[in-house]
Protein backbone atom coordinates (compact mmCIF):
# COMPACT_ATOMS: atom_id res chain seq x y z
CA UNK A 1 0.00 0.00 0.00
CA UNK A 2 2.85 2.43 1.08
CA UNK A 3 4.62 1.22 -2.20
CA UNK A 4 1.47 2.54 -4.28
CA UNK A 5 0.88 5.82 -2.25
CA UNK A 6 4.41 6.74 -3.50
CA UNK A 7 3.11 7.35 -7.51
CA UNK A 8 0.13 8.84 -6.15
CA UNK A 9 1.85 11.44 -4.34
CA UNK A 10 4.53 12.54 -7.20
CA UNK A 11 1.35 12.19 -9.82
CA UNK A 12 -0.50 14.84 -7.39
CA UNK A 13 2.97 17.11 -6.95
CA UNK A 14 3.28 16.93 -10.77
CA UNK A 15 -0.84 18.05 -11.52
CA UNK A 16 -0.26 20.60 -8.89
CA UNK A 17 2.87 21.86 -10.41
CA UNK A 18 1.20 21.95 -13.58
CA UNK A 19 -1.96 23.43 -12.24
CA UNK A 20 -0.69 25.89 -9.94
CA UNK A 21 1.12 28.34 -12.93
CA UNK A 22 -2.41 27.88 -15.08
CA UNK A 23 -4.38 29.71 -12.37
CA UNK A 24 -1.56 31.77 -11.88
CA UNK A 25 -1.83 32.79 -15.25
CA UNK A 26 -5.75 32.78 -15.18
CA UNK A 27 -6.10 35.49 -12.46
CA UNK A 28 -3.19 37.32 -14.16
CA UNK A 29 -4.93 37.65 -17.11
CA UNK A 30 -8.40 38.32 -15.45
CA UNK A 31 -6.56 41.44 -13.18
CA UNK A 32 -5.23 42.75 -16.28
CA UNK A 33 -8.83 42.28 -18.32
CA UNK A 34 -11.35 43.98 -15.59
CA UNK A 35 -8.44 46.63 -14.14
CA UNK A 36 -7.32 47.20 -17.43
CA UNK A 37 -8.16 51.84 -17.24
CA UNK A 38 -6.41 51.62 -14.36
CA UNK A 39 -3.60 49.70 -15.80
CA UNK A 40 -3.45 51.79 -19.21
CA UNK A 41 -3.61 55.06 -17.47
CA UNK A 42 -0.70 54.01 -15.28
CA UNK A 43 1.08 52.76 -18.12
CA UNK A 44 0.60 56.23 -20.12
CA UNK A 45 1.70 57.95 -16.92
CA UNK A 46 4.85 56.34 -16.81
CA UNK A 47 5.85 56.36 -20.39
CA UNK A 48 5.10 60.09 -20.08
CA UNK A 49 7.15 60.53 -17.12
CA UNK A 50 10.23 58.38 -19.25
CA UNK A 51 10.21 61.34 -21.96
CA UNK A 52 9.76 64.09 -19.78
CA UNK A 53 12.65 63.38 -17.54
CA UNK A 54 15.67 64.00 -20.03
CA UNK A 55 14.31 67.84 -19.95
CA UNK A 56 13.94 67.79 -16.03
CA UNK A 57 17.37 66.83 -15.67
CA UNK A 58 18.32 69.64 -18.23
CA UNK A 59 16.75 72.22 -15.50
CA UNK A 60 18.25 70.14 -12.65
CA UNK A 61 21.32 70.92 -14.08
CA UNK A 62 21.07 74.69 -14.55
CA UNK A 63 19.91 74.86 -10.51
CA UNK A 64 16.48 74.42 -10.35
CA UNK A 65 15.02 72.16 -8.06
CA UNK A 66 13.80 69.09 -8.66
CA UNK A 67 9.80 69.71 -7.77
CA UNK A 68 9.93 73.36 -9.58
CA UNK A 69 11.76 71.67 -13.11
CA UNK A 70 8.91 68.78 -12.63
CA UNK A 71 6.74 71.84 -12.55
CA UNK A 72 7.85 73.60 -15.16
CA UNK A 73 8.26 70.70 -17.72
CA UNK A 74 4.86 69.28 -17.17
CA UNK A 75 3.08 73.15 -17.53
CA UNK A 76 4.71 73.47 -20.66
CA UNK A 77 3.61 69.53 -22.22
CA UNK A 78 -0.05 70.65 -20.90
CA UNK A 79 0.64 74.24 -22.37
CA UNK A 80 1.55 72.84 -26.08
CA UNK A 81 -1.32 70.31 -25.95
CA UNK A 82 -3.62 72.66 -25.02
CA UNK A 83 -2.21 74.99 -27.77
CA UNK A 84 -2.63 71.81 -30.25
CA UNK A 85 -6.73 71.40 -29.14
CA UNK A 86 -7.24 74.96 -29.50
CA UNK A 87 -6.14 74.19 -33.79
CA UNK A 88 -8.08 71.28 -33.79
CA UNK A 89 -11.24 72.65 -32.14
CA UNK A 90 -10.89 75.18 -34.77
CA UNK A 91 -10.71 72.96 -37.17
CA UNK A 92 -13.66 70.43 -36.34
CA UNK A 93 -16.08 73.38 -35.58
CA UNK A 94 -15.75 74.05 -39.28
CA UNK A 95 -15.98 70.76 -39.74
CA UNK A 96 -18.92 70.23 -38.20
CA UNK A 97 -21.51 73.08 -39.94
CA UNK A 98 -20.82 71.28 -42.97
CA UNK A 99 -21.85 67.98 -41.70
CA UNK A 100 -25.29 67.61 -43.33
CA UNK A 101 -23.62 68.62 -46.59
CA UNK A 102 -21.97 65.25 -46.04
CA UNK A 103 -24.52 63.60 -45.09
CA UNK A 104 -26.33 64.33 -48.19
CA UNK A 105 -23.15 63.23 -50.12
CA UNK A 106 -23.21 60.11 -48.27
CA UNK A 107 -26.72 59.79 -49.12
CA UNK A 108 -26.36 60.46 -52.80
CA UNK A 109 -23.99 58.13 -53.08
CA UNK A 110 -25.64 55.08 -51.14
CA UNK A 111 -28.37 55.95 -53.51
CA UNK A 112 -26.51 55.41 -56.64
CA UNK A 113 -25.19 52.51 -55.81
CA UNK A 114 -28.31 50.92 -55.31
CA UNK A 115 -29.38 52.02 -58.46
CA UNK A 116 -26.76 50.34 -60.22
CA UNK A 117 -27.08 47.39 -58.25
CA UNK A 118 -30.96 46.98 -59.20
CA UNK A 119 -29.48 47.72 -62.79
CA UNK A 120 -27.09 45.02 -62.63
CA UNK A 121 -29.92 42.23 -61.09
CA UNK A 122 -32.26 43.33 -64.06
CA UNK A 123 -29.54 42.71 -66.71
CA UNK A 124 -28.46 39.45 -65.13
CA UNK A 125 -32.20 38.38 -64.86
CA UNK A 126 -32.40 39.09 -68.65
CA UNK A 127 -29.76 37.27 -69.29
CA UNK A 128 -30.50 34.15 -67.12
CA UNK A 129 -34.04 34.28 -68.34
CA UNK A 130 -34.52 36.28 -71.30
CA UNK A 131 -38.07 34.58 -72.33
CA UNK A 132 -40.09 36.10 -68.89
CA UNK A 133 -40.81 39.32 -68.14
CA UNK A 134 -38.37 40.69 -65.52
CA UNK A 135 -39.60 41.32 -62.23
CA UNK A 136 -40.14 45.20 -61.51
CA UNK A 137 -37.45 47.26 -59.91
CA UNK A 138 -37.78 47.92 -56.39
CA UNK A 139 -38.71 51.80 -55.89
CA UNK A 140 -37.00 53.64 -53.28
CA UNK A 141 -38.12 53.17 -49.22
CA UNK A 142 -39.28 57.21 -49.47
CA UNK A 143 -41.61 56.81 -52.91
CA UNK A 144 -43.21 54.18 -51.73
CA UNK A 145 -44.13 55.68 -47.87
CA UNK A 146 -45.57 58.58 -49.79
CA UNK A 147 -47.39 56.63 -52.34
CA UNK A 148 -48.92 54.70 -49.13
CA UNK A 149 -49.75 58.04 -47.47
CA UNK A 150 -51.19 59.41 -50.32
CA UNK A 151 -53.96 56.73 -50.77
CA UNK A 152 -54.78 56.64 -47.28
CA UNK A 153 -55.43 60.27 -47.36
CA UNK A 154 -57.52 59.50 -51.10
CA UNK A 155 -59.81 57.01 -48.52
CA UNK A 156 -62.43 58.71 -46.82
CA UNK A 157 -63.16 58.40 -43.56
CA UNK A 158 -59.45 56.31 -43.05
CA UNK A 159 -57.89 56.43 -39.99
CA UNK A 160 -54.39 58.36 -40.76
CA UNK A 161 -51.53 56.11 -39.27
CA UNK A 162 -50.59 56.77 -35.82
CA UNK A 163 -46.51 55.94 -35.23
CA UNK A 164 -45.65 56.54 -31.87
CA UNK A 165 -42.18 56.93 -30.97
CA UNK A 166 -40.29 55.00 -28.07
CA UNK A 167 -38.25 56.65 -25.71
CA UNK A 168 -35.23 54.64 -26.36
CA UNK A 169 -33.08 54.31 -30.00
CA UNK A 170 -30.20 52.46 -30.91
CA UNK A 171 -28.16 55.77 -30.47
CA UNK A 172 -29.13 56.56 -27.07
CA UNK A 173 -29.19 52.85 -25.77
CA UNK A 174 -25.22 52.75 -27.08
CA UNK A 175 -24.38 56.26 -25.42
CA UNK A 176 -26.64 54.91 -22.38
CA UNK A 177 -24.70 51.90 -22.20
CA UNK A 178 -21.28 53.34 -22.43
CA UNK A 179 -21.66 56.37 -20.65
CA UNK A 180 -19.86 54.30 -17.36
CA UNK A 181 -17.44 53.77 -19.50
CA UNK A 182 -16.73 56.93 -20.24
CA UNK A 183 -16.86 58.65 -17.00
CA UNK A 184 -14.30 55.96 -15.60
CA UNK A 185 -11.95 56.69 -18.59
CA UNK A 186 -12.49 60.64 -18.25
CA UNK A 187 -11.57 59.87 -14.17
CA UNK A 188 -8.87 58.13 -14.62
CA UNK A 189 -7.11 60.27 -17.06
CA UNK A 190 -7.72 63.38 -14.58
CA UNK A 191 -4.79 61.85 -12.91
CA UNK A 192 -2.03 61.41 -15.63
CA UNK A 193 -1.16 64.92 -14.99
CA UNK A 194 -0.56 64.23 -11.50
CA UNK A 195 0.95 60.73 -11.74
CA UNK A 196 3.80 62.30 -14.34
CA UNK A 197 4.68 64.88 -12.00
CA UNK A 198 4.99 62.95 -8.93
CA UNK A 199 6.79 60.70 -11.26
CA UNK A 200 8.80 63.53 -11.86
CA UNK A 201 9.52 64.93 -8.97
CA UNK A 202 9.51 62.01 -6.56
CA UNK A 203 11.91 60.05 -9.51
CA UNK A 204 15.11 59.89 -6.79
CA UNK A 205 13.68 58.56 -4.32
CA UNK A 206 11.45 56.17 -6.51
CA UNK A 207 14.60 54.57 -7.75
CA UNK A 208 16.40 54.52 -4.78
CA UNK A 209 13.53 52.83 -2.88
CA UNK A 210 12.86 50.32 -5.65
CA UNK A 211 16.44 48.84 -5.83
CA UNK A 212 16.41 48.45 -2.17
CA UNK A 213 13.99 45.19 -2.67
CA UNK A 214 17.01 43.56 -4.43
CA UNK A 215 20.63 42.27 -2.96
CA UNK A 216 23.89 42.42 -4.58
CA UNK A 217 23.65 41.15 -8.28
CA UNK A 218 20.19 41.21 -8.57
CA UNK A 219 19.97 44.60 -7.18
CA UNK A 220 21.74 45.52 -10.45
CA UNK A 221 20.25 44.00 -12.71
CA UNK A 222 17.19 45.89 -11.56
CA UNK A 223 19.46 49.05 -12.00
CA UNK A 224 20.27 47.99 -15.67
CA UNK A 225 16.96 47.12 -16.65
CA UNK A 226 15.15 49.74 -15.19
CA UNK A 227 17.99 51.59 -17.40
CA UNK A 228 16.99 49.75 -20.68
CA UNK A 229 13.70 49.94 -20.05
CA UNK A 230 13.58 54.22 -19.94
CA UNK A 231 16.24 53.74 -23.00
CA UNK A 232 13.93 51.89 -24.79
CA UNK A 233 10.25 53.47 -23.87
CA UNK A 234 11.96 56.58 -24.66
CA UNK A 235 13.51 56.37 -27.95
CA UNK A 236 9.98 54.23 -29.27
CA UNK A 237 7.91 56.91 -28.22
CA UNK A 238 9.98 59.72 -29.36
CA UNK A 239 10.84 57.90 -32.81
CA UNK A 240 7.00 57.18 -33.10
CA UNK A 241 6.26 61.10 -32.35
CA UNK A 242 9.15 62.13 -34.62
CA UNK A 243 7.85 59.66 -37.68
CA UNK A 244 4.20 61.17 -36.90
CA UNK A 245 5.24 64.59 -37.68
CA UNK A 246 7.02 64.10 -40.29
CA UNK A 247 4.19 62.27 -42.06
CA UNK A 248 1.76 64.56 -41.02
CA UNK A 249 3.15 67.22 -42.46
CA UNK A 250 4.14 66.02 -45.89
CA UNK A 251 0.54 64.56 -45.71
CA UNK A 252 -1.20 68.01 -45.33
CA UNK A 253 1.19 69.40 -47.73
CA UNK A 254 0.21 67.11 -50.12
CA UNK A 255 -3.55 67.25 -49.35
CA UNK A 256 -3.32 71.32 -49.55
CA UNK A 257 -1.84 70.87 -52.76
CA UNK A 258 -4.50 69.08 -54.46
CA UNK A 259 -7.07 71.04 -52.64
CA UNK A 260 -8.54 69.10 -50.57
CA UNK A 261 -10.64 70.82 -47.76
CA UNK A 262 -8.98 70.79 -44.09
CA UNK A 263 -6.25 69.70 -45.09
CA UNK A 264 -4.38 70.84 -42.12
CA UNK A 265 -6.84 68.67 -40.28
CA UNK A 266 -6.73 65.27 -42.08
CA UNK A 267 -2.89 65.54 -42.60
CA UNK A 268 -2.23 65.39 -39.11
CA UNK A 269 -4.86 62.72 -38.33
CA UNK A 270 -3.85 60.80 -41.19
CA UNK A 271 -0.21 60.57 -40.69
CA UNK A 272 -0.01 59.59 -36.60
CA UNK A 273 -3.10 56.91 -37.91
CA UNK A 274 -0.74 55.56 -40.30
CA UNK A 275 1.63 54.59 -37.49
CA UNK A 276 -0.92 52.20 -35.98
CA UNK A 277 0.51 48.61 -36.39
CA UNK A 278 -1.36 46.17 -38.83
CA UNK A 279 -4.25 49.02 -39.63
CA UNK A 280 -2.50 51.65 -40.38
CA UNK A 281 -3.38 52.45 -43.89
CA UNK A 282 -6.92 51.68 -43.53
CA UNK A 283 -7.13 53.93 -40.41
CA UNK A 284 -5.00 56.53 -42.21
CA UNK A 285 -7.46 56.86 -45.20
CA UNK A 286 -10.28 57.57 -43.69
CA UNK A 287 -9.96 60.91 -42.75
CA UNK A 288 -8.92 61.96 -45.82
CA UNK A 289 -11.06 60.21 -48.17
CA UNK A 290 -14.23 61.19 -45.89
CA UNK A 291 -13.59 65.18 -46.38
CA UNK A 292 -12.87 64.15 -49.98
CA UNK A 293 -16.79 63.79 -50.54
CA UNK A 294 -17.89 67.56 -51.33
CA UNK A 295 -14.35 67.94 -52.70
CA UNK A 296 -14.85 65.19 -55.74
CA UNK A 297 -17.37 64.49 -58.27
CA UNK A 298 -15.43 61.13 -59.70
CA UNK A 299 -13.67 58.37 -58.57
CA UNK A 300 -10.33 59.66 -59.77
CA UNK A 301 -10.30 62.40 -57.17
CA UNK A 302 -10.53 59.26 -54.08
CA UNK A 303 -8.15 57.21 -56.07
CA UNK A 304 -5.76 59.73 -56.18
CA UNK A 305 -6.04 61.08 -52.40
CA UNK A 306 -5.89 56.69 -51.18
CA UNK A 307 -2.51 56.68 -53.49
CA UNK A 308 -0.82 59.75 -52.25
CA UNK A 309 -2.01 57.83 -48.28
CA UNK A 310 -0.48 54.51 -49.32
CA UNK A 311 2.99 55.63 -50.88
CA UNK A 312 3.51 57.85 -47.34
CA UNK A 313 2.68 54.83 -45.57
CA UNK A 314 4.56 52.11 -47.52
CA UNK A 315 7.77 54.67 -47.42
CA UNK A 316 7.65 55.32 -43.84
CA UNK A 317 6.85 52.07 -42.82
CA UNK A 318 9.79 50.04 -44.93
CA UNK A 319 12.82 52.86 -45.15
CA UNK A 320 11.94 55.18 -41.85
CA UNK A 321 10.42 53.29 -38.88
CA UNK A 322 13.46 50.40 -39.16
CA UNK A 323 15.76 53.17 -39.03
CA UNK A 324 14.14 55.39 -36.24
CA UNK A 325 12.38 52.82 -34.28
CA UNK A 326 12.83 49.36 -35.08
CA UNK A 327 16.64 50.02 -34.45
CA UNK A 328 15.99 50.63 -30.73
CA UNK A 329 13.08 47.76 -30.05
CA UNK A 330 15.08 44.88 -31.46
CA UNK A 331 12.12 42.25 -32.21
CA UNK A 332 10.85 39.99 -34.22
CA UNK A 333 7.99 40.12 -36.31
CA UNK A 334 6.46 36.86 -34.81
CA UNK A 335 6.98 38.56 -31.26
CA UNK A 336 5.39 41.94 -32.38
CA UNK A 337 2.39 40.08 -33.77
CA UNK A 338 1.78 37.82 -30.65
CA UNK A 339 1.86 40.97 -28.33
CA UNK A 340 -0.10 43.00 -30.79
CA UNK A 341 -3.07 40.14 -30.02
CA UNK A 342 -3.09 39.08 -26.61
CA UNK A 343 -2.58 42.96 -25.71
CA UNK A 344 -5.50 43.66 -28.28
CA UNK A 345 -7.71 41.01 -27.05
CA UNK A 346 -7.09 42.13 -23.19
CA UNK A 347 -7.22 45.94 -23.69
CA UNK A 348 -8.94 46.68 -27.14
CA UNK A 349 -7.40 49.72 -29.28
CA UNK A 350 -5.09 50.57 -26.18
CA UNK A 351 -3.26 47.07 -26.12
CA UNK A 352 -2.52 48.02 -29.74
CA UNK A 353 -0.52 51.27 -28.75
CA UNK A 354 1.02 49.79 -25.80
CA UNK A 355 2.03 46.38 -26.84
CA UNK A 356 4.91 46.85 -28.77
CA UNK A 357 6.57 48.92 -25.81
CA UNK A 358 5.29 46.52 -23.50
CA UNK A 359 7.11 43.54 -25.14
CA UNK A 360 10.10 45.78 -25.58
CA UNK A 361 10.20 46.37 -21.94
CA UNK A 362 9.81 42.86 -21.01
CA UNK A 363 12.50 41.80 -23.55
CA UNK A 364 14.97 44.83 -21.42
CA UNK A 365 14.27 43.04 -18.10
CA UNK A 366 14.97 39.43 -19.75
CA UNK A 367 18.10 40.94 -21.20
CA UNK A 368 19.51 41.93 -17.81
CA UNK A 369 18.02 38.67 -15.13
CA UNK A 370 20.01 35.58 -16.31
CA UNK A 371 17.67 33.42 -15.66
CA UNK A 372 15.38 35.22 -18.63
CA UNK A 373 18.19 35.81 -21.17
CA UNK A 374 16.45 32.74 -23.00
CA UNK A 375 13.45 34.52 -23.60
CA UNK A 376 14.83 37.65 -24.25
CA UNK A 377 16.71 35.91 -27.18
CA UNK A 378 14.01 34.58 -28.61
CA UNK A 379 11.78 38.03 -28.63
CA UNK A 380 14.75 39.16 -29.75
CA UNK A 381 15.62 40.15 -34.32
């Protein structure tokens, strides 16, 4: 009996090894799923805080102290963003008086293509079946409500038809239904001001207090990847911001140059879009080709403004971001695409911005803890 208890006990020890990491990794990914606005806004806090420091240790430098340079630094990144809503408020107010204008282009256009759709399903009828009749084309949803109205007003004594109008639409249920949303997202980024300056300010003794959880060789390799990791967040987000403008401004260029209205608008929009991993160019057209509706009359116009949006993005996606960014992330493509869908899956259009910094970060700490070098090399180009 004792001989058989024996395989028992290592089978047990060997399900509960096994089983132990799964629900480790189960309530991992649940924390990061439902905590995942307070996780983001931490995240964007921090990578703030990475790009800001550089210029508070400029100030440092030149004898200010620490708390005023945090000061300083962080007015001036809420100055120039504030500066940079002020153009694009301007810009979307215009924007905005003309938007039944587009939504009578949209309409116009809907409606010709289901005119030439009903065109196409007579001619194929007639072709399929030449000897009937074909059937009659379908008249528009409007003719025939005011054909129906009018003979129920030619019927007398007919009881006019009564539509009474619910409370609730699909518009307000959606805004009803994300509205929590929303508040918690507007709450939580009321405190990435406050979390980057802290950051800021508090940055010495953050770093001197975090290295005191580790002894001797560990305690720096914490110091060298905390290193790598503000190395790397740093030059990803400053190459990223650096390849934005650059494309958004040859992209409004070339948008004002073939006349195409807010162009100063879409450019911008269009070329930090375009740096979106995977959906880039869709994303990046959009803008663009959506203004291009009063601006256009035939398809030539669209074709030309999705060409000028594809060569930007195909040339700053294959000569510049290898040079800029992918220089200073060092991984592979497999590794970008895994992170780009677990981090998508747990934290929707965030996960996408964050993941390949994320992965990056990891692959710093794995770089510097022996034990992880293996998996560092394999994230690893």
């Amino acid at each position: 009996m004792a001989i058989l208890s024996k395989p028992l006990r290592a089978a047990e020890q060997e399900v509960r090894s096994i089983a132990l990491p799964l629900i480790a990794l189960g309530v991992a990914i649940a924390i990061l799923y439902f905590g995942r606005v307070f996780f983001i806004t931490s995240l964007a806090a921090v990578m703030l805080a990475f790009i800001l420091e550089p210029f508070v240790t400029l100030l440092v430098r030149i004898r200010f102290p620490r708390s005023l340079a945090s000061f300083v630094v962080c007015a001036a990144a809420l100055s120039l963003l504030y500066l940079m809503g002020l153009g694009a408020y301007a810009q979307f107010s215009g924007l905005a008086q003309e938007l039944p204008l587009y939504s009578q282009r949209i309409g116009d256009l809907v409606e010709n293509v289901s005119q030439k759709v009903e065109n196409l399903e007579q001619r194929s009828y007639q072709l399929v079946m030449p000897a009937r009749k074909p059937p009659p084309a379908a008249e528009p949803a409007r003719k025939k409500k005011r054909t129906t109205d009018a003979a129920v007003a030619a019927v007398p004594g007919a009881i006019p038809e009564v539509r009474i109008h619910a409370d609730s639409s699909p518009i307000k249920d959606f805004i009803s239904a994300r509205l929590g949303s929303f508040y918690q997202i507007v709450l939580m980024t009321s405190f990435v001001p406050f979390l980057v300056y802290f950051m800021l300010s508090w940055h010495d003794h953050i770093h001197r207090s975090f290295l005191q959880f580790f002894q001797g060789e560990d305690r720096a390799a914490a110091a060298r990847s905390l290193q790598g990791i503000a190395d790397m967040v740093r030059a990803f987000v400053v190459g990223n911001s650096v390849l934005g403008l650059l494309l958004a401004a040859v992209s409004s260029l070339a948008f004002w140059m073939i006349h195409l209205p807010y162009a100063f608008l879409v450019g911008p929009l269009s070329g930090f879009l375009s740096l979106v991993p995977y959906v880039g160019l869709p994303l990046a057209a959009l803008p663009p080709l959506f203004v291009a509706l009063t601006a256009y009359d035939t398809i030539s116009g669209y074709l030309l403004v999705l060409a000028i949006v594809a060569a930007f993005h195909i040339l700053a996606l294959n000569l510049l971001y290898p040079k800029i960014v992918g220089s200073r992330v060092h991984l592979n493509p497999l590794a970008v695409t895994f992170s780009l869908m677990i981090w998508g899956f747990l934290w929707d259009a965030a996960g996408l911005l964050l993941a390949i910094p994320m992965t990056a970060a990891f692959k710093a700490v794995c770089d510097n803890v022996k034990g992880l070098r293996a998996i560092g090399k394999f994230l690893g180009d």
